[in-house]
Protein backbone atom coordinates (compact mmCIF):
# COMPACT_ATOMS: atom_id res chain seq x y z
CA UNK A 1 11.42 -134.33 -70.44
CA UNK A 2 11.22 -137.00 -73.20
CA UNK A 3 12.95 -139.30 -71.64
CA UNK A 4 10.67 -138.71 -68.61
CA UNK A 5 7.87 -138.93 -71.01
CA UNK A 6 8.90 -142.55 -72.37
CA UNK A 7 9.73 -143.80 -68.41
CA UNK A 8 5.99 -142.83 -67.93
CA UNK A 9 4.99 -145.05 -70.91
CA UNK A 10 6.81 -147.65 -70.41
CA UNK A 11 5.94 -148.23 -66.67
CA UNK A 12 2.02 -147.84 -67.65
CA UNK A 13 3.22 -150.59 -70.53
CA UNK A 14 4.14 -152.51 -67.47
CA UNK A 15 1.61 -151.53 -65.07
CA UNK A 16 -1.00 -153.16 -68.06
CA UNK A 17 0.86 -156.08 -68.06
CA UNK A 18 0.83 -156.70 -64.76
CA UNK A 19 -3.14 -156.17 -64.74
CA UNK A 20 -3.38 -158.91 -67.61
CA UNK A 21 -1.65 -161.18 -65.43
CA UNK A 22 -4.01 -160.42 -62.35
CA UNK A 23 -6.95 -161.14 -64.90
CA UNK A 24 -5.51 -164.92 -65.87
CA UNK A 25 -4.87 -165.62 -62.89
CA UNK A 26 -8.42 -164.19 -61.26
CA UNK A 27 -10.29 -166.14 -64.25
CA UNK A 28 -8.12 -169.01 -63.36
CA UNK A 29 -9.32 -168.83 -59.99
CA UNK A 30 -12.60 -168.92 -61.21
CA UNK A 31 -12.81 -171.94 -63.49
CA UNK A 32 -10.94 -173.59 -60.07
CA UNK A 33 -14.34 -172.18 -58.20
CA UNK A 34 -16.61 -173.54 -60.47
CA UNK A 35 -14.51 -177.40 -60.36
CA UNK A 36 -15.06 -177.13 -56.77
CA UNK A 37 -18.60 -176.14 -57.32
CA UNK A 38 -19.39 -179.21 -59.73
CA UNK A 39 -17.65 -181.42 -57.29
CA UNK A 40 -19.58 -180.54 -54.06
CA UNK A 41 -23.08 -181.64 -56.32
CA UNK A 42 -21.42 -184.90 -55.44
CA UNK A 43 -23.22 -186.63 -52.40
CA UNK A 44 -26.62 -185.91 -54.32
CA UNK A 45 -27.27 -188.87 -56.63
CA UNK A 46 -26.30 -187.22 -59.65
CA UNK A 47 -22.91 -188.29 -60.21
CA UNK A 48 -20.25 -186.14 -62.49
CA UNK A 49 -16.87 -187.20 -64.05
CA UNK A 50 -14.33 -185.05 -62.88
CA UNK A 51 -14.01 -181.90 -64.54
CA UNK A 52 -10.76 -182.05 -67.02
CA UNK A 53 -10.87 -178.22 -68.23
CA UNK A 54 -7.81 -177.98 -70.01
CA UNK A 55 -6.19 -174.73 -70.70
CA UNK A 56 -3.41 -173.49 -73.23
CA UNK A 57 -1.08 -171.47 -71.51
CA UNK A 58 -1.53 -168.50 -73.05
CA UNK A 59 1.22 -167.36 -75.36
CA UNK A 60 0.61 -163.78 -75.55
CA UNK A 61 3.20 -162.77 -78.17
CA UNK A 62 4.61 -159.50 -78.73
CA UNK A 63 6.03 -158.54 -81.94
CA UNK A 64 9.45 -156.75 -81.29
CA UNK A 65 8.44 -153.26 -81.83
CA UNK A 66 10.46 -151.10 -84.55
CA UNK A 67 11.33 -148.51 -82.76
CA UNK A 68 12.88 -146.01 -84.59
CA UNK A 69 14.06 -142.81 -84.17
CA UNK A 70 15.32 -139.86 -86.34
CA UNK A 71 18.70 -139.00 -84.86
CA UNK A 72 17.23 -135.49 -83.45
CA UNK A 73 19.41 -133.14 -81.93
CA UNK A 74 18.42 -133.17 -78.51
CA UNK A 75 19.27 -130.46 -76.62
CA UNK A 76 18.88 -130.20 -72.81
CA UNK A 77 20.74 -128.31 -70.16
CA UNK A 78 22.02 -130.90 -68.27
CA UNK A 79 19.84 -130.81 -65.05
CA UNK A 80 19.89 -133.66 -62.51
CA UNK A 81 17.05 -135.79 -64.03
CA UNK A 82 15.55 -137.34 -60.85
CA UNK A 83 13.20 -140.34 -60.94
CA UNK A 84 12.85 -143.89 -58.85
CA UNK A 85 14.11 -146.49 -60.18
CA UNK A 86 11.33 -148.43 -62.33
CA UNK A 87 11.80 -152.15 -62.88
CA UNK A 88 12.19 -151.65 -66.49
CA UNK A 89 16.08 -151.88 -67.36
CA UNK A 90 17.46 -150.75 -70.25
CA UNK A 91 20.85 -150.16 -71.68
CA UNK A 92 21.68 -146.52 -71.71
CA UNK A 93 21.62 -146.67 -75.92
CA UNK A 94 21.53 -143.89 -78.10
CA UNK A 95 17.88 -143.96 -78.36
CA UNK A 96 16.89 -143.08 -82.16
CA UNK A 97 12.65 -142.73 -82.45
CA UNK A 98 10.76 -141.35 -84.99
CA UNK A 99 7.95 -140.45 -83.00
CA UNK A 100 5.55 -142.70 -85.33
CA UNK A 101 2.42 -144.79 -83.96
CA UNK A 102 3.68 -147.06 -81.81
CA UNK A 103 2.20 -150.50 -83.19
CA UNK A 104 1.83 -152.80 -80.56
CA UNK A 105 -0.06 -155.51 -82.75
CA UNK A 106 -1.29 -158.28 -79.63
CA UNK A 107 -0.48 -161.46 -81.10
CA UNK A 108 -3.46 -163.26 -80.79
CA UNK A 109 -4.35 -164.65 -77.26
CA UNK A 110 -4.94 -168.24 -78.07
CA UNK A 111 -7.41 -169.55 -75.26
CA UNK A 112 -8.14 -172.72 -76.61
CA UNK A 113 -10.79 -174.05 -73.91
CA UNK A 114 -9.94 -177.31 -74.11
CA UNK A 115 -13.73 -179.29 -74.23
CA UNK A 116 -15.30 -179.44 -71.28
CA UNK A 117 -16.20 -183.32 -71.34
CA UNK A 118 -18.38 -184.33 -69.20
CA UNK A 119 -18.90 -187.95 -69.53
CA UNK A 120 -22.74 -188.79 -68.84
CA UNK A 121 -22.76 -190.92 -66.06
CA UNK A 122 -26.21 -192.71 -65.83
CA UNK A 123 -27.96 -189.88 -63.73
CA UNK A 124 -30.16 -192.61 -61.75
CA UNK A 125 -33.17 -190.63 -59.79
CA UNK A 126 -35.20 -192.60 -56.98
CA UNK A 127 -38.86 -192.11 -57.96
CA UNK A 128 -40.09 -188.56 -57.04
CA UNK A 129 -41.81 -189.31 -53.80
CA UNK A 130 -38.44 -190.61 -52.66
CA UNK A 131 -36.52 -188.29 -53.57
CA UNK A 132 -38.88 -185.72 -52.13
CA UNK A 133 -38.59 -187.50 -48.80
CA UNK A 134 -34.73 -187.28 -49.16
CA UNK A 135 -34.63 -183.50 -49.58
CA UNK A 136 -37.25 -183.27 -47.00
CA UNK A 137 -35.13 -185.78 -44.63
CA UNK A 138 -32.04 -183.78 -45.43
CA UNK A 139 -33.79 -180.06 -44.95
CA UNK A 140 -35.23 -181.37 -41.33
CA UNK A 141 -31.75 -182.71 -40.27
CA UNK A 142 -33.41 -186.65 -40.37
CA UNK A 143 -30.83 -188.18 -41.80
CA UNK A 144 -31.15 -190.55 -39.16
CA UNK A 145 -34.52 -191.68 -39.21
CA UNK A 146 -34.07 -194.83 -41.13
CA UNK A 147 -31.80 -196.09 -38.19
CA UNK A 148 -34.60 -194.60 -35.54
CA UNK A 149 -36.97 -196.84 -37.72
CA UNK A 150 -35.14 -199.86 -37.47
CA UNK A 151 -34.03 -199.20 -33.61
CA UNK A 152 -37.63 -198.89 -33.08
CA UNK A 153 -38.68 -202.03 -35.09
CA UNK A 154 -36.07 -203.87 -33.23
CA UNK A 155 -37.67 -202.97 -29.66
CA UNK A 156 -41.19 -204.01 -30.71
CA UNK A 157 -39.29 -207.53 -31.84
CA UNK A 158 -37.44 -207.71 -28.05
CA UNK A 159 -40.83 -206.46 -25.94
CA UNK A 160 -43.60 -208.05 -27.91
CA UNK A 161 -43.24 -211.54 -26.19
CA UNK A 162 -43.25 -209.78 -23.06
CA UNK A 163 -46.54 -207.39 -23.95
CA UNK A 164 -48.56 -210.79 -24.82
CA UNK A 165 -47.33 -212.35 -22.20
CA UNK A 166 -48.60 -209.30 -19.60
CA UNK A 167 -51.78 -208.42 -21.40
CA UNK A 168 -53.37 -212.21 -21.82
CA UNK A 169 -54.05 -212.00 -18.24
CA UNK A 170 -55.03 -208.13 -18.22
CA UNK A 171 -57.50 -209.67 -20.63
CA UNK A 172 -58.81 -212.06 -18.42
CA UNK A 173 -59.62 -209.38 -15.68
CA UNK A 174 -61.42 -207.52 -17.93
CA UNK A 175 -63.55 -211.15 -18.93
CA UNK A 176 -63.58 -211.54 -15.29
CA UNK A 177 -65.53 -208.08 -14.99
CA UNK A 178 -67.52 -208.83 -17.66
CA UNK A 179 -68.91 -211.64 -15.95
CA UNK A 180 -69.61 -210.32 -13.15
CA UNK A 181 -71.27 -206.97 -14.89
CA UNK A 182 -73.72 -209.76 -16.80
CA UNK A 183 -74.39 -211.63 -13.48
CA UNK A 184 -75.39 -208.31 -12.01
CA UNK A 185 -77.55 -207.60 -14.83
CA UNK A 186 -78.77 -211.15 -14.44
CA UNK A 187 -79.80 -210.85 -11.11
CA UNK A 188 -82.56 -208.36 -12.15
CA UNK A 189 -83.92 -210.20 -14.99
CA UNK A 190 -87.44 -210.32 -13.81
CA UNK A 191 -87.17 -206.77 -12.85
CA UNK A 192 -86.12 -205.96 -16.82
CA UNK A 193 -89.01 -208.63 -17.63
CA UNK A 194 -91.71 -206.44 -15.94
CA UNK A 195 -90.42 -203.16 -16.88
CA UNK A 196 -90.03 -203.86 -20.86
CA UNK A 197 -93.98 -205.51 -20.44
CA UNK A 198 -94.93 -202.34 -19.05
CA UNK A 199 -93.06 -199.73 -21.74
CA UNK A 200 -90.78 -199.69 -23.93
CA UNK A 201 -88.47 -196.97 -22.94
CA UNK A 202 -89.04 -198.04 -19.33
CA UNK A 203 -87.17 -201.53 -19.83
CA UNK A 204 -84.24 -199.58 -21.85
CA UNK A 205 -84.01 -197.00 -19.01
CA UNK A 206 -84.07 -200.28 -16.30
CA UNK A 207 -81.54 -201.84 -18.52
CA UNK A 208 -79.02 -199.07 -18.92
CA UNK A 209 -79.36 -197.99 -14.90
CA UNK A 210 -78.77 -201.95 -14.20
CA UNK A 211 -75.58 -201.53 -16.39
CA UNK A 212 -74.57 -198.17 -15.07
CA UNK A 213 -74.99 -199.26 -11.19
CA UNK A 214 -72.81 -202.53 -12.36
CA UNK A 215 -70.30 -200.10 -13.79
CA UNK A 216 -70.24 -198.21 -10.35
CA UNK A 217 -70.13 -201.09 -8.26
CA UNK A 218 -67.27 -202.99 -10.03
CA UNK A 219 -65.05 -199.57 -10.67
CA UNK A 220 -65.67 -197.17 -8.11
CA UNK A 221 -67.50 -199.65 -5.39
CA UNK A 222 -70.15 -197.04 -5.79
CA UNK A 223 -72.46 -196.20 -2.32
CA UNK A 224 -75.62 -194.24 -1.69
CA UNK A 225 -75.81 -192.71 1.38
CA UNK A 226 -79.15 -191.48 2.66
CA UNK A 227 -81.34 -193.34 -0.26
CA UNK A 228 -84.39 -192.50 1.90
CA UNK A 229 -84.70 -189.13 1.91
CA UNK A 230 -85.56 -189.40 -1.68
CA UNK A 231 -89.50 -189.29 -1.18
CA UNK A 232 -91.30 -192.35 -3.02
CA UNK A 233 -93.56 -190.41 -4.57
CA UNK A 234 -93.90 -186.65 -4.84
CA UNK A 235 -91.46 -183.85 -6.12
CA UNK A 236 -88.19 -182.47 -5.00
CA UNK A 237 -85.62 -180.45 -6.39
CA UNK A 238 -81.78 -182.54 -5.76
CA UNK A 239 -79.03 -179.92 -5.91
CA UNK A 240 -75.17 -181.50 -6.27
CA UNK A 241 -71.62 -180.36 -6.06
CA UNK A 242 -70.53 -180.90 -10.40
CA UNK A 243 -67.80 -182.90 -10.79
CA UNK A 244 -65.27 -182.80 -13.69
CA UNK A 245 -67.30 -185.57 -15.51
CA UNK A 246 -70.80 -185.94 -13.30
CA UNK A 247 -70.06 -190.01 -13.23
CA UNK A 248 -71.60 -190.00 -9.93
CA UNK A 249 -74.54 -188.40 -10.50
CA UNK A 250 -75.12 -190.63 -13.56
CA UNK A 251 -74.63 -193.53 -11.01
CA UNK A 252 -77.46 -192.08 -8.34
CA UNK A 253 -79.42 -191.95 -11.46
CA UNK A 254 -79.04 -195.28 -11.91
CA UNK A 255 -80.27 -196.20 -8.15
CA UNK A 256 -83.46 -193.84 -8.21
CA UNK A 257 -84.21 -196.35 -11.04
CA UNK A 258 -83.58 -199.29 -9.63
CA UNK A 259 -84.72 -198.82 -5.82
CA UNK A 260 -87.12 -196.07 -6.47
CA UNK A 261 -88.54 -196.81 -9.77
CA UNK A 262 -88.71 -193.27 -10.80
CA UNK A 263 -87.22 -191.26 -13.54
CA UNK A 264 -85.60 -188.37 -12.39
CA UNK A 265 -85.29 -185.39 -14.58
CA UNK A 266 -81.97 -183.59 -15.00
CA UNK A 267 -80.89 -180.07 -16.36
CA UNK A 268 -77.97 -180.18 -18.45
CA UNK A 269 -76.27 -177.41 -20.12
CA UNK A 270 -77.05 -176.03 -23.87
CA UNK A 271 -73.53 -177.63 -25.83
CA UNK A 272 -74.90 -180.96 -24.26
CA UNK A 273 -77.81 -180.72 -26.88
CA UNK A 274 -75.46 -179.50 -29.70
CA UNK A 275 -73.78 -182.90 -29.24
CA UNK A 276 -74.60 -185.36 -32.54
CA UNK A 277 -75.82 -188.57 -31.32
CA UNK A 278 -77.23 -187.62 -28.25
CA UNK A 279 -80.63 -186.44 -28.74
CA UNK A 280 -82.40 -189.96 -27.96
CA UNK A 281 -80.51 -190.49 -24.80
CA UNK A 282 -81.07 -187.02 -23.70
CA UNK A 283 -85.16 -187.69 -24.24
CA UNK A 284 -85.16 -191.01 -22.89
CA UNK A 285 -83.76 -190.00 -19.42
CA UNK A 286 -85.83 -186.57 -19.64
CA UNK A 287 -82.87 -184.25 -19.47
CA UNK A 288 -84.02 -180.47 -20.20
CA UNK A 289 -82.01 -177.56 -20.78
CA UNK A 290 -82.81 -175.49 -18.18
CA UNK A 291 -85.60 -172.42 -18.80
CA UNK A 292 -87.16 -171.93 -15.01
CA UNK A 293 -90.53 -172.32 -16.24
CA UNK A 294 -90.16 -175.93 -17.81
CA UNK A 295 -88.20 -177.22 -14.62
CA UNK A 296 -91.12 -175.59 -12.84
CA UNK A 297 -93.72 -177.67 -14.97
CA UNK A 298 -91.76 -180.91 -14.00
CA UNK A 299 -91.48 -180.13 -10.70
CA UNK A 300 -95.65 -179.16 -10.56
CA UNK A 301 -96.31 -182.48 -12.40
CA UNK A 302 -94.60 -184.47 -9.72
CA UNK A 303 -91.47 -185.78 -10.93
CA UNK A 304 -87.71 -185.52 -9.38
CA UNK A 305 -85.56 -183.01 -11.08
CA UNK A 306 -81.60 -182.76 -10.36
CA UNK A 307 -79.75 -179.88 -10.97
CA UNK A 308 -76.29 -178.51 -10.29
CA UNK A 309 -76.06 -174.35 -9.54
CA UNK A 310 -72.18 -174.32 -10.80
CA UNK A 311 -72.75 -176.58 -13.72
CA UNK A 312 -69.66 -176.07 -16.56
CA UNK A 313 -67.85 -173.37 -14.84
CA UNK A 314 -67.70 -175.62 -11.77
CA UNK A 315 -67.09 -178.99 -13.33
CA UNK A 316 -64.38 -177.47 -15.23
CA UNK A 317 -62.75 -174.57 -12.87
CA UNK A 318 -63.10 -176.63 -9.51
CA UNK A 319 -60.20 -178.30 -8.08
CA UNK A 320 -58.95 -180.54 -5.56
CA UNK A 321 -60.07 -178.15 -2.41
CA UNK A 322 -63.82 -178.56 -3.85
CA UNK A 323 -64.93 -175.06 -3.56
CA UNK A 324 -68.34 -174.18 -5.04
CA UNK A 325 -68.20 -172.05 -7.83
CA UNK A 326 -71.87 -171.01 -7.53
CA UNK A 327 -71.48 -167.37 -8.37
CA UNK A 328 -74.43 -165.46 -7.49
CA UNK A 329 -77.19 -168.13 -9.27
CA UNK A 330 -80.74 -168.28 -7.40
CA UNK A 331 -82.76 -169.62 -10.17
CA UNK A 332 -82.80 -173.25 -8.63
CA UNK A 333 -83.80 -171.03 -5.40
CA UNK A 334 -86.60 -169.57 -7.15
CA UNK A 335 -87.25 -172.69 -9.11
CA UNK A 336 -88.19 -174.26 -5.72
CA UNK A 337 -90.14 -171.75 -4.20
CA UNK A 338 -92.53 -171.61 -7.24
CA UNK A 339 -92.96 -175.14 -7.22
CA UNK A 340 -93.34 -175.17 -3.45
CA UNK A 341 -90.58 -178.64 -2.90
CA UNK A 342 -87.89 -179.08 -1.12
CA UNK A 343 -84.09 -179.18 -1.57
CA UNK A 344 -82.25 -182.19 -0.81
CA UNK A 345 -78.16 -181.01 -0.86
CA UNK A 346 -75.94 -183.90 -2.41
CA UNK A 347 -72.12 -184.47 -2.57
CA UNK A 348 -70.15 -187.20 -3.31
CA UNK A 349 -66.86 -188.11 -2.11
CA UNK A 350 -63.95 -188.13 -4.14
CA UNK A 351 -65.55 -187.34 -7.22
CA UNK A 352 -62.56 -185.05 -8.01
CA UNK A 353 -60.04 -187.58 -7.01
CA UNK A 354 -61.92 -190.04 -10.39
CA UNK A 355 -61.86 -187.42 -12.85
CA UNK A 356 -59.72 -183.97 -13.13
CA UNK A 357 -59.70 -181.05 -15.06
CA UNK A 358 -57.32 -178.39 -16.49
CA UNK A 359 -59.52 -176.01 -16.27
CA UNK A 360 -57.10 -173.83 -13.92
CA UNK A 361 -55.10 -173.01 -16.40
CA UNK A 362 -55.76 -169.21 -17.87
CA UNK A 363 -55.89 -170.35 -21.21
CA UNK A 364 -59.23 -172.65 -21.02
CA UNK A 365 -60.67 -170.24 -18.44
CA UNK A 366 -60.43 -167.40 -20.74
CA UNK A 367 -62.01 -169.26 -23.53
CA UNK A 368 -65.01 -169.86 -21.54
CA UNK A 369 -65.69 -166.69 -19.92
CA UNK A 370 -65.31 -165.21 -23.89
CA UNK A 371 -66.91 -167.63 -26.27
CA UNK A 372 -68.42 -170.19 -23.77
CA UNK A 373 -66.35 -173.12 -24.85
CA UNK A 374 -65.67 -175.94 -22.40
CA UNK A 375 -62.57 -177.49 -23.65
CA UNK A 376 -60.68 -177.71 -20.79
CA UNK A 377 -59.03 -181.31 -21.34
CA UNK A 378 -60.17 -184.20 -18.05
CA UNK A 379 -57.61 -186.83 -17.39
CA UNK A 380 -58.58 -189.28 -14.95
CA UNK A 381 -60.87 -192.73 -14.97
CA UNK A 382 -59.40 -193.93 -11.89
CA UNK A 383 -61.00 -196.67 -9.69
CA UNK A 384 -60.97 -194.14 -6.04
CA UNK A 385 -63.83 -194.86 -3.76
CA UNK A 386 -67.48 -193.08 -4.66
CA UNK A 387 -69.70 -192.13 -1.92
CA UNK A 388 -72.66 -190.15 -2.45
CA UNK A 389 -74.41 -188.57 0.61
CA UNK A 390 -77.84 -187.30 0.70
CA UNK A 391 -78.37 -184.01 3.23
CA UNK A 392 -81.43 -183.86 4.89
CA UNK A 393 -83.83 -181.74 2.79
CA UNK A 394 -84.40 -178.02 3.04
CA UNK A 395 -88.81 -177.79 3.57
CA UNK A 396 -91.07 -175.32 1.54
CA UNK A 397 -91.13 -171.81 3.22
CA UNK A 398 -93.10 -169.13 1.97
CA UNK A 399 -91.42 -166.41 3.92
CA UNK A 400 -88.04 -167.52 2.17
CA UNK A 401 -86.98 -165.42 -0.50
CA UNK A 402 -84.75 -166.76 -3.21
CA UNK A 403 -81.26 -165.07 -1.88
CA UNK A 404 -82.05 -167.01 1.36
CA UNK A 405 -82.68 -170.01 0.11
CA UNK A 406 -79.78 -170.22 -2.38
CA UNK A 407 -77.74 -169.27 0.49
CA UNK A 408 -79.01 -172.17 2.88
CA UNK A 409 -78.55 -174.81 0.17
CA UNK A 410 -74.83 -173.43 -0.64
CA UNK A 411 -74.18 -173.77 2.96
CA UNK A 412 -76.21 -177.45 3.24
CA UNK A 413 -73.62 -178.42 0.12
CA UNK A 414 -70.51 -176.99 2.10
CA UNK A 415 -71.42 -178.92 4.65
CA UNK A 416 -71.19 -182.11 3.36
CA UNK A 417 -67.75 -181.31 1.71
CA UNK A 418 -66.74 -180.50 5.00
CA UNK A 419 -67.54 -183.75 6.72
CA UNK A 420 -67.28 -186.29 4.19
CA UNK A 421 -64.14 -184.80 2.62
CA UNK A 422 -60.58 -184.90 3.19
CA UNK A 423 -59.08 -181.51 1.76
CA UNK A 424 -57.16 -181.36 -0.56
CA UNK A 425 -58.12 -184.53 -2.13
CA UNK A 426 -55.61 -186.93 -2.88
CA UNK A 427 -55.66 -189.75 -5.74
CA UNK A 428 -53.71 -192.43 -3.51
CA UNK A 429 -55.54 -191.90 -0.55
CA UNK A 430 -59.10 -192.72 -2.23
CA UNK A 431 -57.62 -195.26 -4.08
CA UNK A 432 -56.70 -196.73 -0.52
CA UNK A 433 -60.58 -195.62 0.11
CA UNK A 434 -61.49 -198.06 -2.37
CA UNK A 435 -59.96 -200.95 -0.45
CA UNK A 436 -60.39 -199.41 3.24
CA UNK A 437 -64.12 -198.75 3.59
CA UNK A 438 -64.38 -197.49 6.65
CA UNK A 439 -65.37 -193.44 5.65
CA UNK A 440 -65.59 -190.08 7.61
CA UNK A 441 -68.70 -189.56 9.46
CA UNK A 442 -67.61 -186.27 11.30
């Protein structure tokens, strides 16, 4: 049992030796780990020296151990003794230990770490905004941009000849316009003569409906169908189909001015007044918000008034099929009948074809059925044909109740969409419109 006792020991002996070994090597590993480490700093532009940790193999020295035993008289029956074969060889020697402390005195591990030297290499840092746009460039993945930059700056060099040379004669359209929008304005001098001797605000309003009708003419070849309905003198209420921008009612403004000489009042919507900048231009043309009882005042004191039933939810929820987004509104029914004038319907062709709205997306509609917001983006601004027709108007009956008459003027409108309108609207076909004038009559 001894000798099964010192087998034991010595195989734990070896068993720790083995573990110190597994330890060098594992902090060998390590310091290898933390080289690698150092070196993959090195695309950043702080540059190391290469890493020369030197290390002393370690001469772990073990003293010889006196063993020594007292020659004990050791008396066993001799029974099979049965263990595996441990690594550890000795010779079968008469084995003499005094069982004294074994002293096992570790010589001592010499781990000279040889001086880490890192030589300084001139760290050289970019000034901090650049070097902030490097990490950022390198977070985003743009290492690339510099070459984007410079393929861009190179296409600007190849196709800026070729932009001069196309928009010097774009350039000379537009003078060519302008010419013709001052000759138009021109032509009406003594009418802007008389009108600034009379007022003020009357020769501004002249001028800007001289401009406007100019504007109308040269982009859209702008028409007014049915001019003479609109009485000389005297009220009447004008109800229109709203387009995604009302350009073409801005234009019919514009020619009540000029071949009526009146001023006709308009009803606009409440963010129209919230608008900076557009107070004055609001008075000058006399454009109210909308209360029944002052559009019944301007009505009773004589003057036009124009108004459109599906105002913002129409101009901005309409589409291409032009339906009228009325709702169940009567107050410009009830608006007449106190004021005892007619209706005059009015439509104009292709106004949806000029300007368009994304309105029927669910987004925009739900932000104006919620908080009233009209944000829907308009795209358009394209030169289709404008027509505006004028339905014949709708008399003063007393035994018409508002319902009725809201109803009859919805229908009047509808009408006019029906037989001046090609549905669904197209963008190329009023374009072709605006160079074929022939237009639909039934």
């Amino acid at each position: 049992m001894y000798l099964s006792g010192l087998h034991m020991y010595l195989t734990g002996l070896h068993m720790y030796l083995s573990g110190l070994h597994m330890y060098l090597t594992g902090l060998h590993m390590y310091l290898t780990g933390l080289h690698m480490y150092l070196l993959g700093f090195m695309p950043v532009s702080v540059r190391f020296t290469h890493v020369s940790v030197r290390f002393t193999p370690v001469s772990v020295r073990f003293t010889p151990l006196p063993v020594r035993f007292m020659p004990v008289p050791v008396r066993f029956t001799p029974a099979p003794v049965r263990f595996t074969p441990a690594p550890v060889r000795f010779t079968p020697a008469p084995v003499r230990f005094t069982p004294a402390p074994v002293r096992f005195t570790p010589a001592p591990v010499r781990f000279t770490p040889a001086p880490v030297r890192f030589t300084p290499a001139p760290v050289r840092f970019t000034p901090a905004p650049v070097c902030l746009f490097r990490a950022w460039e390198e977070w985003a993945g743009l290492e690339q941009v510099e070459d984007y930059l410079s393929f861009l700056e190179y296409l600007l060099w190849v196709f800026t000849p070729l932009i001069i040379v196309f928009i010097v004669p774009f350039l000379i359209v537009i003078l060519l316009y302008l010419s013709i929008l001052f000759l138009h304005v021109y032509k009406r001098k003594n009418q802007l003569k008389e009108a600034y001797c009379n007022n003020l605000w009357d020769g501004a309003r002249k001028t800007l409906a001289i401009l406007w009708d100019g504007h109308g003419a040269i982009w859209h070849g702008y028409e007014v169908h049915g001019m003479e309905k609109i009485p000389d003198k005297g009220p009447a209420l004008i109800v229109y189909y709203h387009g995604a921008i009302p350009i073409d009612y801005y234009y019919f403004l514009a020619n009540v001015i000029i071949q009526k000489g009146r001023t006709c009042h308009s009803v606009a919507d409440h963010f129209l007044f919230k608008i900076p900048g557009f107070k004055l231009l609001l008075e000058v043309f006399s454009v109210i918000h909308g209360p029944q009882e002052e559009c019944v005042r301007a009505l009773k004191n004589g003057h036009l008034l124009g108004i459109s039933p599906g105002g913002v939810r129409e101009a901005l929820f309409s589409d291409e099929t032009y339906p009228l987004l009325w709702g169940k509104r009567r107050g410009f029914a009830q608006v007449a009948i106190d004021s005892q004038v007619p209706v005059i319907p009015m439509f104009t062709q292709n106004v949806r074809e000029g300007f368009r709205s994304l309105g029927t997306l669910r987004l925009f509609r739900w932000l104006y059925e919620r908080f009233r917001l009209p944000i829907a983006p308009v795209y358009g601004g394209f030169p289709v044909k404008f027509r505006t027709f004028l339905g014949d108007p709708i008399p003063y009956d007393p035994n018409t109740t508002a319902a009725e008459l809201a109803e009859r003027v919805q229908q009047a409108v509808r009408s006019l969409i029906d037989r001046h309108q090609k549905i669904p609207g197209c963008i190329l076909r009023a374009l072709v419109e605006r160079i074929y004038t022939k237009h639909k009559n039934n």
